[in-house]
Protein backbone atom coordinates (compact mmCIF):
# COMPACT_ATOMS: atom_id res chain seq x y z
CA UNK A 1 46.19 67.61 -82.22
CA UNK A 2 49.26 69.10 -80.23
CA UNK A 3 51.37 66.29 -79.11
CA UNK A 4 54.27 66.40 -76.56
CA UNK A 5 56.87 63.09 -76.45
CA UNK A 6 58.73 62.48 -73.73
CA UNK A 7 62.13 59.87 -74.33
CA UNK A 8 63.37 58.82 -71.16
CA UNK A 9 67.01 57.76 -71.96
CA UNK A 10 69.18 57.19 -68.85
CA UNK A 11 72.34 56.04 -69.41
CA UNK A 12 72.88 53.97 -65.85
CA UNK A 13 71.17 50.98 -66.86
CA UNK A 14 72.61 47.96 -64.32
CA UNK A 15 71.85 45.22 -66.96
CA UNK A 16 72.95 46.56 -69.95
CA UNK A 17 75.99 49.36 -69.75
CA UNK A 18 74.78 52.42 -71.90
CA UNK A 19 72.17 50.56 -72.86
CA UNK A 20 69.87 52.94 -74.66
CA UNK A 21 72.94 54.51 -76.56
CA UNK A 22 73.89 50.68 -77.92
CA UNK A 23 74.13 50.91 -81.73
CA UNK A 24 71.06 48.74 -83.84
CA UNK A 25 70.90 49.10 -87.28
CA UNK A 26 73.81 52.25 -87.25
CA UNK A 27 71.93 54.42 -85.02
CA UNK A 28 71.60 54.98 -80.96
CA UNK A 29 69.16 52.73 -79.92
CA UNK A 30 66.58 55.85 -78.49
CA UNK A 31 67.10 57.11 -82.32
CA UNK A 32 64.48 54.91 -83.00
CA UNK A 33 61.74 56.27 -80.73
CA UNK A 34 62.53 59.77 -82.17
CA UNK A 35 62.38 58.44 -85.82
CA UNK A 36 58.90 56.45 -84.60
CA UNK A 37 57.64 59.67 -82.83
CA UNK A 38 58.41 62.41 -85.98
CA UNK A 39 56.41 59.41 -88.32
CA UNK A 40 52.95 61.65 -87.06
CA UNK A 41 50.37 63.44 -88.80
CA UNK A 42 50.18 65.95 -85.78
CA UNK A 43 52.62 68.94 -83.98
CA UNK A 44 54.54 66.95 -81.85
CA UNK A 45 57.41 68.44 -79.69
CA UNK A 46 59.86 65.32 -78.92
CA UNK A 47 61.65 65.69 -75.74
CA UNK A 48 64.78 62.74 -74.97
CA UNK A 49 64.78 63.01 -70.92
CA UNK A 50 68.28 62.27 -69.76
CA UNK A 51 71.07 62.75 -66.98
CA UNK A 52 73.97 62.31 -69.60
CA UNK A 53 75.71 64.89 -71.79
CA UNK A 54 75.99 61.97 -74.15
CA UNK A 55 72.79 61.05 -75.14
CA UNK A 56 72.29 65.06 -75.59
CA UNK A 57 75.13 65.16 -77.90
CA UNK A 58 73.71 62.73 -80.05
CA UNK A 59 70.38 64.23 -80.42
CA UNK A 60 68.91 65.57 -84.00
CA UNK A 61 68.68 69.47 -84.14
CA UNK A 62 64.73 69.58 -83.62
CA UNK A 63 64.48 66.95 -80.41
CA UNK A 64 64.38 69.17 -77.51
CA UNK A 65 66.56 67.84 -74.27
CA UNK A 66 65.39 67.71 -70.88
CA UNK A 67 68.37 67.82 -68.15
CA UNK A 68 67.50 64.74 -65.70
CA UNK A 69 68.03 65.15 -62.07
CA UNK A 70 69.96 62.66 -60.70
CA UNK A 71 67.49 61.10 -57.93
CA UNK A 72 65.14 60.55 -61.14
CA UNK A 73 67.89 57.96 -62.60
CA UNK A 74 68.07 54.41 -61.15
CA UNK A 75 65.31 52.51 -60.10
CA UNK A 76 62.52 55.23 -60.36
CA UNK A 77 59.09 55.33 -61.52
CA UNK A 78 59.25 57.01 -64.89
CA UNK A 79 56.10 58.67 -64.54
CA UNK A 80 57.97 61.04 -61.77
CA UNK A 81 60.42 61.29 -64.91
CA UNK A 82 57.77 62.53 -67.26
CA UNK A 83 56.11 65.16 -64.53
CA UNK A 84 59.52 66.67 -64.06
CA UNK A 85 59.38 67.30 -67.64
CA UNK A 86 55.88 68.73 -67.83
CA UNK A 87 56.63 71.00 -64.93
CA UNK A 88 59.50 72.66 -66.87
CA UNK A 89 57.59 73.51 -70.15
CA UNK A 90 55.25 76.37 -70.11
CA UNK A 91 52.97 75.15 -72.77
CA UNK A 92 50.19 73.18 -73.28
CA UNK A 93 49.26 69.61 -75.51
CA UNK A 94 46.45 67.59 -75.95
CA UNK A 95 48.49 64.38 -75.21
CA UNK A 96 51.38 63.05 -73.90
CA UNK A 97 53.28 60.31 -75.31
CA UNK A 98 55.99 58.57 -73.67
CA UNK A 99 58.26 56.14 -75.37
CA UNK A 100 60.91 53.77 -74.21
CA UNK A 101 64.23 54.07 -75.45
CA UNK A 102 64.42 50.17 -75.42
CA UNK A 103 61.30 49.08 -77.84
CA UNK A 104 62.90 50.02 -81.02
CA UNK A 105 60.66 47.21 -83.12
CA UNK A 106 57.11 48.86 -81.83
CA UNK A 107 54.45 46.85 -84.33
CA UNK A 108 52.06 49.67 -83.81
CA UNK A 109 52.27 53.15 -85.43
CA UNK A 110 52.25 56.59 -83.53
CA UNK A 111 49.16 57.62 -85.23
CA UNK A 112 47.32 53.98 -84.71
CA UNK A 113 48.06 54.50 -80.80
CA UNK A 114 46.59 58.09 -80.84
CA UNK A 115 43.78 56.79 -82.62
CA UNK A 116 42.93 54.15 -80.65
CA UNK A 117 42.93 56.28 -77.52
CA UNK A 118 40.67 59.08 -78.87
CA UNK A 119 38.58 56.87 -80.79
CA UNK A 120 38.18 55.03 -77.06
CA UNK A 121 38.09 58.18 -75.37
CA UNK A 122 40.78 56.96 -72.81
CA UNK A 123 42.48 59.35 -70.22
CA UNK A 124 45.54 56.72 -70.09
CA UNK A 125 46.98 53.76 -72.62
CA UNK A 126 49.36 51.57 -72.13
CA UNK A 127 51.07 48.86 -73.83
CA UNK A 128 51.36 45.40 -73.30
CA UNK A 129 53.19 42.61 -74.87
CA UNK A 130 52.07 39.29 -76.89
CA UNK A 131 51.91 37.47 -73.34
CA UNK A 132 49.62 40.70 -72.18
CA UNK A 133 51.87 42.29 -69.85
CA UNK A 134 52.39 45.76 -69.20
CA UNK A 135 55.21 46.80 -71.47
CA UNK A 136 55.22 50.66 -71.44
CA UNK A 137 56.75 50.49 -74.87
CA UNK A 138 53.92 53.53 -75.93
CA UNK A 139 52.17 55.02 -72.73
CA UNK A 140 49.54 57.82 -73.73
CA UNK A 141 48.38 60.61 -71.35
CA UNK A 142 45.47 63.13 -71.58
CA UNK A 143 47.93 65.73 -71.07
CA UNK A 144 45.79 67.63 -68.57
CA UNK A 145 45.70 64.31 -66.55
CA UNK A 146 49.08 63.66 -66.37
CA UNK A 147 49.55 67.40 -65.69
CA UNK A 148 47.31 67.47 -62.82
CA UNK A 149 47.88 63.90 -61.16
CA UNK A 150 44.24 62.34 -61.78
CA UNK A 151 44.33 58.88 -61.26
CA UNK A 152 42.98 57.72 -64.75
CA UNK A 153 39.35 56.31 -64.88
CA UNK A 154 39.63 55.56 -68.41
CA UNK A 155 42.15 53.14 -69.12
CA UNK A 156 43.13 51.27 -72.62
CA UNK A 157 45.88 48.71 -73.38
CA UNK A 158 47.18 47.95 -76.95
CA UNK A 159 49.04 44.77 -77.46
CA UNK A 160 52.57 45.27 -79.37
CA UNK A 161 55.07 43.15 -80.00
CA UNK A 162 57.96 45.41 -79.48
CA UNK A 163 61.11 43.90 -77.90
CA UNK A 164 61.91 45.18 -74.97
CA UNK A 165 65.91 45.00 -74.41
CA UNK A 166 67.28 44.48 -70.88
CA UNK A 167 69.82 42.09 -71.75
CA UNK A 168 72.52 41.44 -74.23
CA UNK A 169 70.64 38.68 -75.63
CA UNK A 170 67.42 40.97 -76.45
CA UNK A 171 69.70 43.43 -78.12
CA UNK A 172 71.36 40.84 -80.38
CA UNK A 173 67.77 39.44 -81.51
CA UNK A 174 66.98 43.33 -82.35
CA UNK A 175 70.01 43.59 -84.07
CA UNK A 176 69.45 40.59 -86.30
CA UNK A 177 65.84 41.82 -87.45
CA UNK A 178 67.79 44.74 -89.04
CA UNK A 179 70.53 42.85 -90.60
């Protein structure tokens, strides 16, 4: 399977300053959704998504960067974030899948994801967390889908336990897994 991955990693988070460039474990904390996203079996094009010369500075020779627009940062819904991306790439994938910057401890694999929703047959997957709400730490697109704006008939959720840092706190209880 072709596989695109979109990283969306703003830099203007209001509860946590620079939140997705916060060090855990030595690394930028949307280094871990790259490393999670290269651990595949299939071609997979990683794209970080991002308004800040920053985070591109610190990305790994073979992770593409998207230049964000600015009225896609703040309080948007990141699915507008990932269409802006699609629009710009003239190519093709089977899926898409988008990764927060802010799950670094995802208890599910890539590959186990992508399984799950081809084994399913699912248009659309998301994550949710060990209280089984919507977490978004893995979302997974039929690519033409996304592409085209369907509205998804076939939907999946996965449970994972990833944390999902908004605070401070969170990123201090990620920080001590890795000590």
């Amino acid at each position: 399977m072709k596989i695109l991955t979109i990283i969306p990693a703003k830099l203007d988070s209001t509860r946590l300053k620079e939140k997705n460039i916060q060090k855990i474990n030595g690394k930028p904390m949307f280094h871990h959704s790259i490393e999670y996203a290269k651990n595949t079996k299939h071609r997979n094009k990683i794209i970080v998504s991002s308004e800040s010369g920053k985070v591109e500075g610190l990305l790994p020779d073979d992770v593409f960067f998207h230049k964000r627009d600015f009225n896609l940062c703040g309080d948007v819904e990141v699915v507008d974030v990932y269409l802006s991306v699609i629009k710009r790439i003239d190519e093709s994938f089977d899926y898409v899948v988008c990764l927060q910057p802010d799950n670094p401890d995802r208890t599910n694999t890539f590959d186990n994801c992508l399984d799950y929703v081809v084994d399913n047959n699912y248009d659309d997957l998301i994550t949710v967390n060990d209280d089984y709400k919507r977490s978004g730490s893995v979302r997974i697109f039929r690519y033409e889908h996304l592409k085209n704006n369907f509205v998804s008939k076939r939907v999946g959720v996965l449970r994972d336990s990833a944390t999902d840092i908004h605070y401070e706190k969170d990123l201090n209880k990620v920080r001590k897994k890795y000590d």
